[in-house]
Protein backbone atom coordinates (compact mmCIF):
# COMPACT_ATOMS: atom_id res chain seq x y z
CA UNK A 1 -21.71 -16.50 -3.50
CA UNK A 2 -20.01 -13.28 -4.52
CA UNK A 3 -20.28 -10.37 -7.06
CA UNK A 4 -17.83 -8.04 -8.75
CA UNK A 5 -18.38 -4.81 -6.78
CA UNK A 6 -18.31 -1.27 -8.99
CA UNK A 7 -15.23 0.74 -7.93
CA UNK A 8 -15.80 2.90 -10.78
CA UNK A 9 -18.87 4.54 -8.62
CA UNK A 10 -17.52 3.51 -5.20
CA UNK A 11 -16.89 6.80 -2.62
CA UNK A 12 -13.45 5.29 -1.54
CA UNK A 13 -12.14 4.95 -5.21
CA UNK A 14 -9.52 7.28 -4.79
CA UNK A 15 -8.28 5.59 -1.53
CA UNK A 16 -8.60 1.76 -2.82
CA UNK A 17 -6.54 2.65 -5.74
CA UNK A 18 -3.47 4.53 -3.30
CA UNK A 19 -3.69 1.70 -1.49
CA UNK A 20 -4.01 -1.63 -3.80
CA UNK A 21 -0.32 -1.40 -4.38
CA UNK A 22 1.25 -1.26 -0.95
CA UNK A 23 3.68 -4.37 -0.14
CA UNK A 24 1.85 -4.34 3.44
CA UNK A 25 -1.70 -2.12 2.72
CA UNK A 26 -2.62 -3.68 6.08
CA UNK A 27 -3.39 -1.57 9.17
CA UNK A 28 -4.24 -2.70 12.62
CA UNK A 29 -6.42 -1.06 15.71
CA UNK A 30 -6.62 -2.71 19.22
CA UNK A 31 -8.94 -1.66 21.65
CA UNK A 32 -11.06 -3.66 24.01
CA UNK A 33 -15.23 -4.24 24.62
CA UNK A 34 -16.92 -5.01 27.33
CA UNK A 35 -18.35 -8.43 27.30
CA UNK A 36 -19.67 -8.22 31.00
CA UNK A 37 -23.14 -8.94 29.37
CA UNK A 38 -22.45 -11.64 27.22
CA UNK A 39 -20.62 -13.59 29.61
CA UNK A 40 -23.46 -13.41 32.26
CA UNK A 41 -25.63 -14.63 29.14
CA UNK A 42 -23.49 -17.62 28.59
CA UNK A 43 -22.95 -18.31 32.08
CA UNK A 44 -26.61 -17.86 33.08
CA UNK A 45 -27.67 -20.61 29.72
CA UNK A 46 -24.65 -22.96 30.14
CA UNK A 47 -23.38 -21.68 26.51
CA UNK A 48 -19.71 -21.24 25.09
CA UNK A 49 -18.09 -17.81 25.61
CA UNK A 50 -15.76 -18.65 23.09
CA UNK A 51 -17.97 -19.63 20.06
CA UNK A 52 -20.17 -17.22 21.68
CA UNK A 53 -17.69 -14.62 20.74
CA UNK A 54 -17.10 -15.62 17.38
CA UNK A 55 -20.67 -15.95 16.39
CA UNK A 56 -21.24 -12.26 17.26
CA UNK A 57 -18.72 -11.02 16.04
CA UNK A 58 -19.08 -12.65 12.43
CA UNK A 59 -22.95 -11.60 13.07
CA UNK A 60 -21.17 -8.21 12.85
CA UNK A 61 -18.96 -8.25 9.81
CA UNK A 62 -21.77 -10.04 8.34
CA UNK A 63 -24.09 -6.62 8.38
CA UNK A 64 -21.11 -4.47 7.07
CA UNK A 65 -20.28 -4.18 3.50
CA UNK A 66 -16.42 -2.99 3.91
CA UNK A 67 -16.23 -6.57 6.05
CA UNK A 68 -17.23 -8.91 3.03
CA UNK A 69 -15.36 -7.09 0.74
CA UNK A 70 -12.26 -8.91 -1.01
CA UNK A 71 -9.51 -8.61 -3.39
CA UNK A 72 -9.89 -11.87 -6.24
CA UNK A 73 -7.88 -11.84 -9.44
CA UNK A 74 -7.13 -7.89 -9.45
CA UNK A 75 -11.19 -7.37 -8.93
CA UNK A 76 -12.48 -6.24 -5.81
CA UNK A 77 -15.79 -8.44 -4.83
CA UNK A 78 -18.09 -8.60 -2.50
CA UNK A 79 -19.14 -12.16 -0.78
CA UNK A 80 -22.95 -12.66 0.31
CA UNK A 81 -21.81 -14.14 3.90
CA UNK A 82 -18.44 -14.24 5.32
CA UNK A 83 -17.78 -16.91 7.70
CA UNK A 84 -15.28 -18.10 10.75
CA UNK A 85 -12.00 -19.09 10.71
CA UNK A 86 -10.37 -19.89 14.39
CA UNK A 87 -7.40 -21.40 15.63
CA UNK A 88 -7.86 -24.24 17.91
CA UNK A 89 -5.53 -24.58 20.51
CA UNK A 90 -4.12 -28.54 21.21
CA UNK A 91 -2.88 -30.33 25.02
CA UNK A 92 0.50 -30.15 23.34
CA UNK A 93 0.66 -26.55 22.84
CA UNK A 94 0.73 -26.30 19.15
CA UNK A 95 -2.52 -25.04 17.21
CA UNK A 96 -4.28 -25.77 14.26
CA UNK A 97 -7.22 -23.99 11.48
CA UNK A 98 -11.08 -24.87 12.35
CA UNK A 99 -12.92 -23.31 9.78
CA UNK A 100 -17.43 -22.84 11.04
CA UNK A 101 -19.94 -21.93 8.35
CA UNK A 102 -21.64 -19.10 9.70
CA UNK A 103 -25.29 -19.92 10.89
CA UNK A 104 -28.45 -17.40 10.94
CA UNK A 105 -28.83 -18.58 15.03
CA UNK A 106 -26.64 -18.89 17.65
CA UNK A 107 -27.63 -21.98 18.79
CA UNK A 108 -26.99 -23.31 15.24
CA UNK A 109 -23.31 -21.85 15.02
CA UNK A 110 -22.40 -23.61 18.58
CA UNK A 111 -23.53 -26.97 18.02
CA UNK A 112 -21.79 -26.67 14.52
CA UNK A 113 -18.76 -25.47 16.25
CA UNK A 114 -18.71 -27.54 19.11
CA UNK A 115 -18.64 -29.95 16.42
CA UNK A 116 -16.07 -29.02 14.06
CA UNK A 117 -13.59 -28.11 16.97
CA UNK A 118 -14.18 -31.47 19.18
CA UNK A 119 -13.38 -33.22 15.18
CA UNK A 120 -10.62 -30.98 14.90
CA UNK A 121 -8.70 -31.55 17.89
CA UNK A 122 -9.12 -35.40 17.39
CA UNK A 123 -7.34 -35.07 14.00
CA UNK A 124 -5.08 -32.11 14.26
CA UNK A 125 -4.71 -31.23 10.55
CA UNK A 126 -3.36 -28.34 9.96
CA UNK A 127 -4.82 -26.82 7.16
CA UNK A 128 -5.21 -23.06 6.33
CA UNK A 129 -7.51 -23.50 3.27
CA UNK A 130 -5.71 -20.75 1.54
CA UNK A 131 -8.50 -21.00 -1.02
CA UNK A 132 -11.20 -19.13 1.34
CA UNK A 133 -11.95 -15.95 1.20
CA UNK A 134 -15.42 -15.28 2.46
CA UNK A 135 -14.00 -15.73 5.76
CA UNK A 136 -12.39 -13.69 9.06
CA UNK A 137 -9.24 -15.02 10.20
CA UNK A 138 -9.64 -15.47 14.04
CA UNK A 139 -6.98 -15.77 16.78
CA UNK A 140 -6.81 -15.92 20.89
CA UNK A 141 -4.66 -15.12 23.03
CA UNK A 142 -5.96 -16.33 26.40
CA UNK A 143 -2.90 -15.87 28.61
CA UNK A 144 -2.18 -12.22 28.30
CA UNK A 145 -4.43 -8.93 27.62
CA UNK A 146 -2.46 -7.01 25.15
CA UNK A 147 -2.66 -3.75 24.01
CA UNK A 148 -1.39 -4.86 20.47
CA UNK A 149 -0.21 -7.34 18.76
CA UNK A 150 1.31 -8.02 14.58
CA UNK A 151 0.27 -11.15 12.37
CA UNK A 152 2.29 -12.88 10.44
CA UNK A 153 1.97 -12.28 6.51
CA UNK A 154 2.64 -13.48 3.32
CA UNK A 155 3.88 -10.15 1.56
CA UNK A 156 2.80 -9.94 -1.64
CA UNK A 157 -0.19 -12.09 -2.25
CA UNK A 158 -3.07 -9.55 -2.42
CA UNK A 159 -4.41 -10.51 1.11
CA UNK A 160 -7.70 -8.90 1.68
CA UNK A 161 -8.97 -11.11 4.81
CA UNK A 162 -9.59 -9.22 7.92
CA UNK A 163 -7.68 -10.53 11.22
CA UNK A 164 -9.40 -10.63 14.39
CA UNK A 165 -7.36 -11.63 17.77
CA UNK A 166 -8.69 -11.74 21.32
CA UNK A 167 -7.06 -12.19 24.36
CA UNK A 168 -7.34 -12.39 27.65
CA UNK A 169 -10.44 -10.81 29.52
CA UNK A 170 -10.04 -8.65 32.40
CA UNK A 171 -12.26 -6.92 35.29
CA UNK A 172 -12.26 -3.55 35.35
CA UNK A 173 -14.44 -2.89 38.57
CA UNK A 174 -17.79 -4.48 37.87
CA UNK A 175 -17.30 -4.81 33.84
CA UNK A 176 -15.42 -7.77 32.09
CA UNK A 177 -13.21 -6.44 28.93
CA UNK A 178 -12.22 -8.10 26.56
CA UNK A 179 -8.48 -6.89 24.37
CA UNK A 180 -10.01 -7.19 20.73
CA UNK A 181 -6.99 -6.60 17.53
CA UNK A 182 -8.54 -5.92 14.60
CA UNK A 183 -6.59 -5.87 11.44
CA UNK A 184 -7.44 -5.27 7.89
CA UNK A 185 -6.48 -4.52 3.97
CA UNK A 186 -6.68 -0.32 4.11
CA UNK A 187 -7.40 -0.24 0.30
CA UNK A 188 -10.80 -1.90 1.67
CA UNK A 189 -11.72 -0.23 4.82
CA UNK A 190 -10.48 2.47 6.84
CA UNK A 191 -10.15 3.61 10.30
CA UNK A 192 -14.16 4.43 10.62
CA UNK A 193 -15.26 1.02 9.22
CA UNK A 194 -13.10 -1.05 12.53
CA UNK A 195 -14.64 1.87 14.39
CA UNK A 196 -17.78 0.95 13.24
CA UNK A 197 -17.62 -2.59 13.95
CA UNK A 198 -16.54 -1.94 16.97
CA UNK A 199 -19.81 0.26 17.84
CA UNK A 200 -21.93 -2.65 16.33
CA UNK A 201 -20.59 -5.42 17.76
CA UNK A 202 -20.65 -3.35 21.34
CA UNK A 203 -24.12 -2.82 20.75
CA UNK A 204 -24.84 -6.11 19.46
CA UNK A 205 -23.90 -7.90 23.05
CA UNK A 206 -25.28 -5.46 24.99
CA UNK A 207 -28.97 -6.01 23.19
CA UNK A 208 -29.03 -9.83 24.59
């Protein structure tokens, strides 16, 4: 469910409306966060790191406003729950779209997902399910820990879905980090809002 959201009273009016007309309004940040606490967690109760990863950090975008925020129609709206979008990589080295409601538990959002990607890799449909927008585009990278990286876009089309990559995790003496990119529409959010989410998801993980 989603709402037409008041720009007319909204703080960042001034900003949304320099930026609603850029051919690429998209900025990016890449940073990393230490996950050495959530990967004891899933190591220590047999759980996946990976959906593990994606359920907290939907958990996060899921408490900020600027994060279910979305352009629809010319409007700018704002979605109840966003939910996961991940690609799901296949033995022959291409990918494909797995798209997991979000779930109020943990536990709930892996069994789904375990679900929905064991289904997926059977059938390999490619699908982006262009259609969704109460959603975060996910990526990973597991072979390399960049320092940045650039998505692919369709110019033009009024894109307001944030995109999330991770790659590879790294030790960094007795921490584990893990490269987080981290790119969204800047007539929606700016620098302090990924900044933000970058606090609260830090602080999210570390709480477990």
């Amino acid at each position: 469910m989603y709402k037409e959201f008041d720009i007319d009273n909204w703080n960042r009016k001034n900003v949304f409306d320099f930026f609603r007309t850029y051919d690429d309004p998209f900025f990016g940040i890449s940073s990393s966060i230490d996950i050495t606490n959530l990967y004891k967690f899933c190591k220590t109760n047999g759980h996946s790191l990976n959906l593990a990863i994606l359920y907290f950090s939907t958990h996060t975008a899921n408490t900020m406003l600027n994060f279910r925020l979305r352009l629809l129609n010319g409007k700018v709206v704002l979605f109840d729950h966003i939910h996961c979008g991940t690609t799901v990589l296949h033995a022959d080295e291409t990918f494909s779209f797995c798209f997991i409601d979000f779930k109020p538990s943990f536990s709930e959002f892996e069994l789904l997902g375990k679900e929905l990607i064991k289904k997926q890799l059977k059938e390999k449909k490619l699908e982006p399910k262009s259609e969704l927008l109460n959603v975060i585009h996910y990526s990973t990278i597991p072979w390399t820990s960049f320092s940045s990286i650039k998505h692919a876009k369709k110019m033009g089309t009024a894109d307001s879905i944030p995109k999330i990559t991770f790659g590879k995790y790294f030790s960094d003496g007795e921490k584990i980090n893990l490269p987080i990119s981290i790119e969204v529409n800047h007539a929606l959010m700016d620098g302090f809002h990924v900044g933000a989410f970058l606090k609260n998801f830090q602080e999210t993980i570390d709480k477990l």
